[in-house]
C-alpha atoms as a PDB file:
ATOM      1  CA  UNK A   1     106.744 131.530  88.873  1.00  0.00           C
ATOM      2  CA  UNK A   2     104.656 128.615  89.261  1.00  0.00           C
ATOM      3  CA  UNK A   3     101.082 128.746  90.238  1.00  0.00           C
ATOM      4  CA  UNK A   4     100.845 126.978  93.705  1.00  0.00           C
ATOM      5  CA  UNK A   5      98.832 123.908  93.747  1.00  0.00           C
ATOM      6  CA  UNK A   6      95.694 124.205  95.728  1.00  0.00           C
ATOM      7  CA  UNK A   7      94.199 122.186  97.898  1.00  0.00           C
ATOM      8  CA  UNK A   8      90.753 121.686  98.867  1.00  0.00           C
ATOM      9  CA  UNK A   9      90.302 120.233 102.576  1.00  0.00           C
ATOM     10  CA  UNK A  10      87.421 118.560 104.058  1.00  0.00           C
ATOM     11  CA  UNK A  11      87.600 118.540 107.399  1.00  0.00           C
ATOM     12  CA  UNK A  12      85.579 118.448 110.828  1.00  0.00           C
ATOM     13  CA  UNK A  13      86.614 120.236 114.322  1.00  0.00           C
ATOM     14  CA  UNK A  14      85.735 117.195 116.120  1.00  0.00           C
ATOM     15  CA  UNK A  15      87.548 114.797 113.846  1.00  0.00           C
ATOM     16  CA  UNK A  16      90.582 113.556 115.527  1.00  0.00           C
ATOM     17  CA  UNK A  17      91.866 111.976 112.405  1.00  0.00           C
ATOM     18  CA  UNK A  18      91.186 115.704 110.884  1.00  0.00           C
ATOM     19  CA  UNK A  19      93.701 117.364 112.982  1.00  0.00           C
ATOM     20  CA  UNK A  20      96.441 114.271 112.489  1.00  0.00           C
ATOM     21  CA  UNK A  21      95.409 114.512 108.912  1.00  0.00           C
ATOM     22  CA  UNK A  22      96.618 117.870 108.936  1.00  0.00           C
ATOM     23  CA  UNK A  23      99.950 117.589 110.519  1.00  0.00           C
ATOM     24  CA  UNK A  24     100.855 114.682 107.950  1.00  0.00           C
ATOM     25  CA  UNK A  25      99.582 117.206 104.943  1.00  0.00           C
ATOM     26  CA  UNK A  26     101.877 119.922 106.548  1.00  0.00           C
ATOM     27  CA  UNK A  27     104.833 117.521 106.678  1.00  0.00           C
ATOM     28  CA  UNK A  28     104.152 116.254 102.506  1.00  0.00           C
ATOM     29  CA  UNK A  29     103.863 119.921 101.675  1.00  0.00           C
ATOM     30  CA  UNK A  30     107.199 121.119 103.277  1.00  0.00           C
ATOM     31  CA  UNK A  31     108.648 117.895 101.856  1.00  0.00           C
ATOM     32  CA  UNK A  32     107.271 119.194  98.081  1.00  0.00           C
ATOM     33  CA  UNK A  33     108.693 122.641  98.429  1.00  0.00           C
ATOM     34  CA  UNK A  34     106.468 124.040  96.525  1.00  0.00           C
ATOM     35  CA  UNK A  35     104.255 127.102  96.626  1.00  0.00           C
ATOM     36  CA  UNK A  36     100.978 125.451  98.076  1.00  0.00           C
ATOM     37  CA  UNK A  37      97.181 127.254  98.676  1.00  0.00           C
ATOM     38  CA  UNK A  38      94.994 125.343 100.824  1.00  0.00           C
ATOM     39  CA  UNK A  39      91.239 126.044 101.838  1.00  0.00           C
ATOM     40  CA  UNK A  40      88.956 124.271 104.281  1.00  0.00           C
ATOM     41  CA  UNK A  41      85.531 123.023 103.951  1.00  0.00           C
ATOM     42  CA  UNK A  42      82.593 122.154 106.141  1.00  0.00           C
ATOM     43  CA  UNK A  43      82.247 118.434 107.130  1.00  0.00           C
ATOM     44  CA  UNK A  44      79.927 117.489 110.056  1.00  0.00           C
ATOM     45  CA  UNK A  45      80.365 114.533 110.980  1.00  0.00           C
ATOM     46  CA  UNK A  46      77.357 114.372 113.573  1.00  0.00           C
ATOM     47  CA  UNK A  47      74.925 116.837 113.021  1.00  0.00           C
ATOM     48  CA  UNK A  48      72.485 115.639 115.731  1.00  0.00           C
ATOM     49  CA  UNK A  49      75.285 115.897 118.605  1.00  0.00           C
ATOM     50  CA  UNK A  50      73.705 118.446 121.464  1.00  0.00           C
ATOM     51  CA  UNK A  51      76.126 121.649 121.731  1.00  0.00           C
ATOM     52  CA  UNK A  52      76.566 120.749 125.559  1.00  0.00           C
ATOM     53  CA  UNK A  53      76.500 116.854 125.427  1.00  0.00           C
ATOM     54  CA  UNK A  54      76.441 115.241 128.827  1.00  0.00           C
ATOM     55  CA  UNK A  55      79.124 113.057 129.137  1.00  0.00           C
ATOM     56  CA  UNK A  56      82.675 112.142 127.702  1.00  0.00           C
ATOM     57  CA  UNK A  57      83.224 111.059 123.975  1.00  0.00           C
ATOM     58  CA  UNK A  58      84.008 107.973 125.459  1.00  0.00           C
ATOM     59  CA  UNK A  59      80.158 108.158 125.905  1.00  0.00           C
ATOM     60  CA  UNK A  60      78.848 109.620 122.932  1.00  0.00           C
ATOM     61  CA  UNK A  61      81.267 107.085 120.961  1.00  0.00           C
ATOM     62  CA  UNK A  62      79.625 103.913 123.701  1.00  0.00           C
ATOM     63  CA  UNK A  63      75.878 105.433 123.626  1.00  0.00           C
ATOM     64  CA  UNK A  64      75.177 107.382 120.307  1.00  0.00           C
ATOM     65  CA  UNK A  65      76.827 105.247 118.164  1.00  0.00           C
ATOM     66  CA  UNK A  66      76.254 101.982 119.758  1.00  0.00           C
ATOM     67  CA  UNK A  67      80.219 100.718 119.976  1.00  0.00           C
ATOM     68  CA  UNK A  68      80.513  98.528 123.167  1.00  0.00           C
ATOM     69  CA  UNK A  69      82.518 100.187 125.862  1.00  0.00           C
ATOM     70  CA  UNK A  70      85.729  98.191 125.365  1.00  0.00           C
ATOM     71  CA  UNK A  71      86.249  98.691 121.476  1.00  0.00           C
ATOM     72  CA  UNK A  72      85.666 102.127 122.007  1.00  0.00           C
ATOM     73  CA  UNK A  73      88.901 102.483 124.963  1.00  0.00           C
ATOM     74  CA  UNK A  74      90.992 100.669 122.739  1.00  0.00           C
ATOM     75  CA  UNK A  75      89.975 103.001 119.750  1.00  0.00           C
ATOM     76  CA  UNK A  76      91.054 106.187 121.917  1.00  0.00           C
ATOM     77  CA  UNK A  77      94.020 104.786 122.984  1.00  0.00           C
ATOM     78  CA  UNK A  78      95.047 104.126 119.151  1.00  0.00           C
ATOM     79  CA  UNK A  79      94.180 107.485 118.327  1.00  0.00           C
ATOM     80  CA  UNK A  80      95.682 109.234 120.993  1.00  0.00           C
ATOM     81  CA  UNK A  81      98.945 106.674 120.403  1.00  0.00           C
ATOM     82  CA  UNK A  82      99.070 107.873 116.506  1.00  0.00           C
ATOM     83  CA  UNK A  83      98.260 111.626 117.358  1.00  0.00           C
ATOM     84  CA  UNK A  84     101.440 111.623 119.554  1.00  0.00           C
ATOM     85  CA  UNK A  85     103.389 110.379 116.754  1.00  0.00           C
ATOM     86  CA  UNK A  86     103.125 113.530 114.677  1.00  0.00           C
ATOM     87  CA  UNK A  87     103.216 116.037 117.923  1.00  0.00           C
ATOM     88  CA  UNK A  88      99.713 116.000 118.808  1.00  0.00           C
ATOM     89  CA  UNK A  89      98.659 115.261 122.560  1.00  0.00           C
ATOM     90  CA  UNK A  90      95.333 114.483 122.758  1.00  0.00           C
ATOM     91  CA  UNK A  91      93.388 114.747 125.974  1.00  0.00           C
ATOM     92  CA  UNK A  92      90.199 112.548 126.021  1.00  0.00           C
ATOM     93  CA  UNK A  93      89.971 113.339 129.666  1.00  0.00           C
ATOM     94  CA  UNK A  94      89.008 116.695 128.878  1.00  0.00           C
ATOM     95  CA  UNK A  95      87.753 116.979 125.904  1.00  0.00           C
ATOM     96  CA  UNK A  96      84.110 118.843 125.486  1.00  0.00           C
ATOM     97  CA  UNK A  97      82.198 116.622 123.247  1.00  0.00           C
ATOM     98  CA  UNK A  98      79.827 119.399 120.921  1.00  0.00           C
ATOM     99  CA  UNK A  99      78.108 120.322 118.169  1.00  0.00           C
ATOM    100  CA  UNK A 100      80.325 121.975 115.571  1.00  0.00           C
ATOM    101  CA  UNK A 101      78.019 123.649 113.209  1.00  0.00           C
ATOM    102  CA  UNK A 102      79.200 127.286 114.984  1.00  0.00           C
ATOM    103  CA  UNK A 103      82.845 126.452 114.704  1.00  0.00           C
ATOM    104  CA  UNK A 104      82.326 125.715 111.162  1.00  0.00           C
ATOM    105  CA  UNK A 105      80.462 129.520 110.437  1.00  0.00           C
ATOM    106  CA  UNK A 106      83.893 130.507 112.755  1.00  0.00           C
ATOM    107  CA  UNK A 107      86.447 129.273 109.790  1.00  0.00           C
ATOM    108  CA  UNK A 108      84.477 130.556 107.312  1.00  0.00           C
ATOM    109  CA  UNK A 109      84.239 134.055 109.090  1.00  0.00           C
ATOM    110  CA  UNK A 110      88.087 133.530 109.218  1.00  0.00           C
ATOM    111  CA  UNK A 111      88.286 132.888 105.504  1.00  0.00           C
ATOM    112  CA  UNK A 112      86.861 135.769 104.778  1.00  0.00           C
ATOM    113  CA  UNK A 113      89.432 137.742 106.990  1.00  0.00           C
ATOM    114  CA  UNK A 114      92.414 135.479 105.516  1.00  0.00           C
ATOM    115  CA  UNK A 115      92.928 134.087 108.474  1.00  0.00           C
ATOM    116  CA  UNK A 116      91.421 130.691 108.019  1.00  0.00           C
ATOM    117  CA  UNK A 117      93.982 128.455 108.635  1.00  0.00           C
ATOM    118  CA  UNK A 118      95.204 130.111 112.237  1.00  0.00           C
ATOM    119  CA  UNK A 119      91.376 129.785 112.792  1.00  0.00           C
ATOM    120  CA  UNK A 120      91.683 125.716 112.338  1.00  0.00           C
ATOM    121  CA  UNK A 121      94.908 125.044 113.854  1.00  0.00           C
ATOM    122  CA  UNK A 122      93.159 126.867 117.168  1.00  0.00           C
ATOM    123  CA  UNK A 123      89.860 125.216 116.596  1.00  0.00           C
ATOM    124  CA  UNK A 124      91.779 121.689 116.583  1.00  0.00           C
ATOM    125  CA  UNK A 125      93.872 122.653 119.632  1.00  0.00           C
ATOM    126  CA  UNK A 126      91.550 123.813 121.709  1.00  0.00           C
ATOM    127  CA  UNK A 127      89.208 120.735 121.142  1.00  0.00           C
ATOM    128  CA  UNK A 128      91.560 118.213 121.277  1.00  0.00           C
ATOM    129  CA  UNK A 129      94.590 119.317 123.331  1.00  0.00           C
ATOM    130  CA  UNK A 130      92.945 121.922 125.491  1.00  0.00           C
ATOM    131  CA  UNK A 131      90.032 120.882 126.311  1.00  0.00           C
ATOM    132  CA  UNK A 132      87.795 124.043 125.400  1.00  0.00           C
ATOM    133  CA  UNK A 133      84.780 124.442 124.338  1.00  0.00           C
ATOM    134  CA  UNK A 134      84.227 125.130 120.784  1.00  0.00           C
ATOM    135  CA  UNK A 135      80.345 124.993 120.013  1.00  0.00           C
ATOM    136  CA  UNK A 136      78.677 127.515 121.892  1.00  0.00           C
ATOM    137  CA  UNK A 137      79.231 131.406 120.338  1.00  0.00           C
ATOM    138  CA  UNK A 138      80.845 132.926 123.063  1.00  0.00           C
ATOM    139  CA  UNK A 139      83.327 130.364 123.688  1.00  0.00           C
ATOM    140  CA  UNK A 140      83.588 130.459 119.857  1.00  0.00           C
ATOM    141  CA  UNK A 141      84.668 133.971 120.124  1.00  0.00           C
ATOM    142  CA  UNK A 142      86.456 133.757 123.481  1.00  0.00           C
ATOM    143  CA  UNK A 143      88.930 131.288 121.181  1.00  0.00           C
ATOM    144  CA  UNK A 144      88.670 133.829 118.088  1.00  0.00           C
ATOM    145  CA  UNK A 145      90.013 136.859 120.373  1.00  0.00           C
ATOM    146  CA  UNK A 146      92.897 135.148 121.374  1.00  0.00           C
ATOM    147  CA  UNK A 147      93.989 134.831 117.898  1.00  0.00           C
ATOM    148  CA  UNK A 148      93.261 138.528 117.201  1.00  0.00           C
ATOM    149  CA  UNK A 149      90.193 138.922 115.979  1.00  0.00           C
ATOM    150  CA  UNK A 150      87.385 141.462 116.944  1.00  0.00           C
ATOM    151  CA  UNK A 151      85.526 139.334 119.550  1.00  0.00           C
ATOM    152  CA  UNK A 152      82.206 141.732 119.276  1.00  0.00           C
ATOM    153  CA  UNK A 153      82.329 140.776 115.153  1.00  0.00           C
ATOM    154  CA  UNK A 154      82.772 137.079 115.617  1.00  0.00           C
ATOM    155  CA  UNK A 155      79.478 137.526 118.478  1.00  0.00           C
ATOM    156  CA  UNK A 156      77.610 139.395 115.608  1.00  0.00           C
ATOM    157  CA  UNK A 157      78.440 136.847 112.645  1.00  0.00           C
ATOM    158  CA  UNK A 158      77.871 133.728 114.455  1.00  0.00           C
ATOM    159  CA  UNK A 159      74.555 134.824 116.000  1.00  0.00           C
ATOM    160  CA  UNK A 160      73.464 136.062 112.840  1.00  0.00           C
ATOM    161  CA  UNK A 161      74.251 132.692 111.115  1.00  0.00           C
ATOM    162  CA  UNK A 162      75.852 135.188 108.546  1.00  0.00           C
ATOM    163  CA  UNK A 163      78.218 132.146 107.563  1.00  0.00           C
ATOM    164  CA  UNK A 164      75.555 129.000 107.503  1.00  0.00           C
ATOM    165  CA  UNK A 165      74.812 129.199 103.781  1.00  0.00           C
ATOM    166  CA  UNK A 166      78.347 129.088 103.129  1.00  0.00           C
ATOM    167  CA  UNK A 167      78.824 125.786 105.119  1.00  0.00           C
ATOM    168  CA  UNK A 168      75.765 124.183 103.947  1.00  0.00           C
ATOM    169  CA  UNK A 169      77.368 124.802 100.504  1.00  0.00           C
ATOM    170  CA  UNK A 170      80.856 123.161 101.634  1.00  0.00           C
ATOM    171  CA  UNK A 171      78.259 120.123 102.691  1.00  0.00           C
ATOM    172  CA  UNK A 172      76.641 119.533  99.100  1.00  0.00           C
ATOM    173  CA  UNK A 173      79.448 119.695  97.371  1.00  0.00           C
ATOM    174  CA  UNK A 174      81.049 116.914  99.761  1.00  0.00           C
ATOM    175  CA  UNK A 175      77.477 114.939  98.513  1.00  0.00           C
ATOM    176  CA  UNK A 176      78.545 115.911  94.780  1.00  0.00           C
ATOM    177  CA  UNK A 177      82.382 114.423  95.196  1.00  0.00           C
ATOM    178  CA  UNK A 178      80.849 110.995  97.075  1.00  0.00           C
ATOM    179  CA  UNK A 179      82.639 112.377 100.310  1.00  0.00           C
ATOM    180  CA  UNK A 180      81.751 109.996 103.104  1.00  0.00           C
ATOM    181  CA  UNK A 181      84.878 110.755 105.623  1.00  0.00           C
ATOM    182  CA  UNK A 182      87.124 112.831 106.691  1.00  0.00           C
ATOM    183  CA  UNK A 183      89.708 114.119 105.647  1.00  0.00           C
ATOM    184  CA  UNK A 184      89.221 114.265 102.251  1.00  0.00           C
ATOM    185  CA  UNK A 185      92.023 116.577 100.404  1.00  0.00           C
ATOM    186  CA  UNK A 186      91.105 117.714  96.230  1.00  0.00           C
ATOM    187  CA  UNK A 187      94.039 118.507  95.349  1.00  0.00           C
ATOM    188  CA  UNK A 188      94.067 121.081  92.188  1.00  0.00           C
ATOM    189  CA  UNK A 189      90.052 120.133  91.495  1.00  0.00           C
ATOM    190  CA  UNK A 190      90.924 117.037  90.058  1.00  0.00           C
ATOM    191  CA  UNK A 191      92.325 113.819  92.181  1.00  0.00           C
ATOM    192  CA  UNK A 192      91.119 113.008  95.648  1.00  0.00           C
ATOM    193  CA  UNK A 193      92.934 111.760  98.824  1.00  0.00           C
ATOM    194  CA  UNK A 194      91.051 110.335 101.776  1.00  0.00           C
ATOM    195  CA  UNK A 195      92.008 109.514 105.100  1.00  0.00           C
ATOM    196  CA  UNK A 196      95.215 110.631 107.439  1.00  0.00           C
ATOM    197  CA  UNK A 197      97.318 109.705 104.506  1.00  0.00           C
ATOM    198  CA  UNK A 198     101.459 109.024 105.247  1.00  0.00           C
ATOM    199  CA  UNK A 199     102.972 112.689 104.373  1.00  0.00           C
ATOM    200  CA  UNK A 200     104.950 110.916 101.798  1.00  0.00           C
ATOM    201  CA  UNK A 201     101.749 109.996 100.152  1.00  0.00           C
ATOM    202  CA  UNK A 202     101.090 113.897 100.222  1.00  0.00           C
ATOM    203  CA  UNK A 203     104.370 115.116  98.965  1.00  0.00           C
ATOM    204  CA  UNK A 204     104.017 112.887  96.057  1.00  0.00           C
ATOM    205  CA  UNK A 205     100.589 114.090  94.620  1.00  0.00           C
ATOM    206  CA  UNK A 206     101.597 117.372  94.842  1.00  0.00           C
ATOM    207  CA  UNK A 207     104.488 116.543  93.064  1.00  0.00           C
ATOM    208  CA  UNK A 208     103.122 114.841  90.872  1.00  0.00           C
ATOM    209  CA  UNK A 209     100.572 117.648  90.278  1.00  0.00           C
ATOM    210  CA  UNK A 210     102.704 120.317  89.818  1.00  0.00           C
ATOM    211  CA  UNK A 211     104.738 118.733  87.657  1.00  0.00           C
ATOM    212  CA  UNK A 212     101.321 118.362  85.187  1.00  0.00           C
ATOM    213  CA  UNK A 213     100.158 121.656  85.608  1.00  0.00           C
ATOM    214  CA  UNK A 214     104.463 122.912  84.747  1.00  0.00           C
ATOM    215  CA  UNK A 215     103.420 120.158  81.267  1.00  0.00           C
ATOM    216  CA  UNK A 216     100.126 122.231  80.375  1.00  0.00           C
ATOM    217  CA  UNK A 217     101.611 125.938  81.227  1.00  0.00           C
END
């Protein structure tokens, strides 16, 4: 048996090209076939954002990063265009603009249950399609509980910051690799894919991959 090919993810909860990232990775991997391990990694891609922001990202996007009002409508409507093309249905009007630094110590609590990637997936959902809340801890946990874990453990770890080392060490090695965006998928520790890539594009470096790794072996 072949070794599956893994895959190193760099992601952010409140990335909406993240989550469509994600659903064009899961397409290229079922295309591929193969046996495939995949990990996620901390990316924040704004630190200074409050955890209970006063406004809609509409706002944040018009305010904090200074795009006039206009630009910013017709880059949610893109988004929320392209997220419907791979099953996704985004809902701006609800979404709870936050801080993600918590739901990042969540997936890596996760991770070290093996139950990271159920953690993401319900991270991404409830942000995006739901409309929940997923940067204050007992939200966090609220959203951790209905996936099965223990919701007094998830309390404990998160207000403990029992996790933070682990994603400030996602973060610097994103600085060592010259990550600047996400998603950013390593795939075996050696070539790098950025963006919401076609899942064709996917398929194809994993193929491509395994088929080195079947050359060395």
């Amino acid at each position: 048996m072949a070794d599956p090919v893994k895959v190193d993810i760099w992601s952010d909860v409140a990335c909406p090209w993240c989550y469509i990232g994600k659903r064009k990775f899961e397409e290229g991997a079922r295309r591929f076939g193969g046996d495939v391990e995949v990990e996620y990694h901390s990316f924040e891609l704004s630190p200074d954002t409050p955890v209970d922001f006063d406004g809609s990202a509409a706002d944040f996007l018009a305010g904090h990063k200074r795009i006039p009002r206009d630009q910013v409508d017709q880059m949610l409507d893109r988004v929320i265009g392209i997220a419907s093309e791979v099953g996704l249905e985004y809902d701006y009007e609800s979404l709870q603009h936050t801080n993600t630094i918590k739901a990042h110590q969540l997936l890596h609590y996760a991770k070290s249950k093996g139950r990271q990637l159920d953690m993401k997936e319900r991270l991404l959902k409830a942000y995006f399609v739901d409309g929940r809340h997923v940067g204050r801890i007992e939200d966090l946990a609220d959203l951790a509980a209905e996936i099965g874990f223990d919701r007094a453990d998830v309390v404990r770890s998160l207000e403990s910051d029992e996790f933070l080392s682990a994603v400030k060490a996602d973060q610097a090695q994103a600085i060592a690799y010259g990550i600047q965006g996400v998603p950013f998928f390593v795939i075996d520790g050696k070539y790098g894919v950025s963006g919401a890539q076609d899942a064709q594009v996917f398929a194809e470096a994993l193929t491509q991959v395994a088929a080195e790794n079947a050359t060395v072996a």
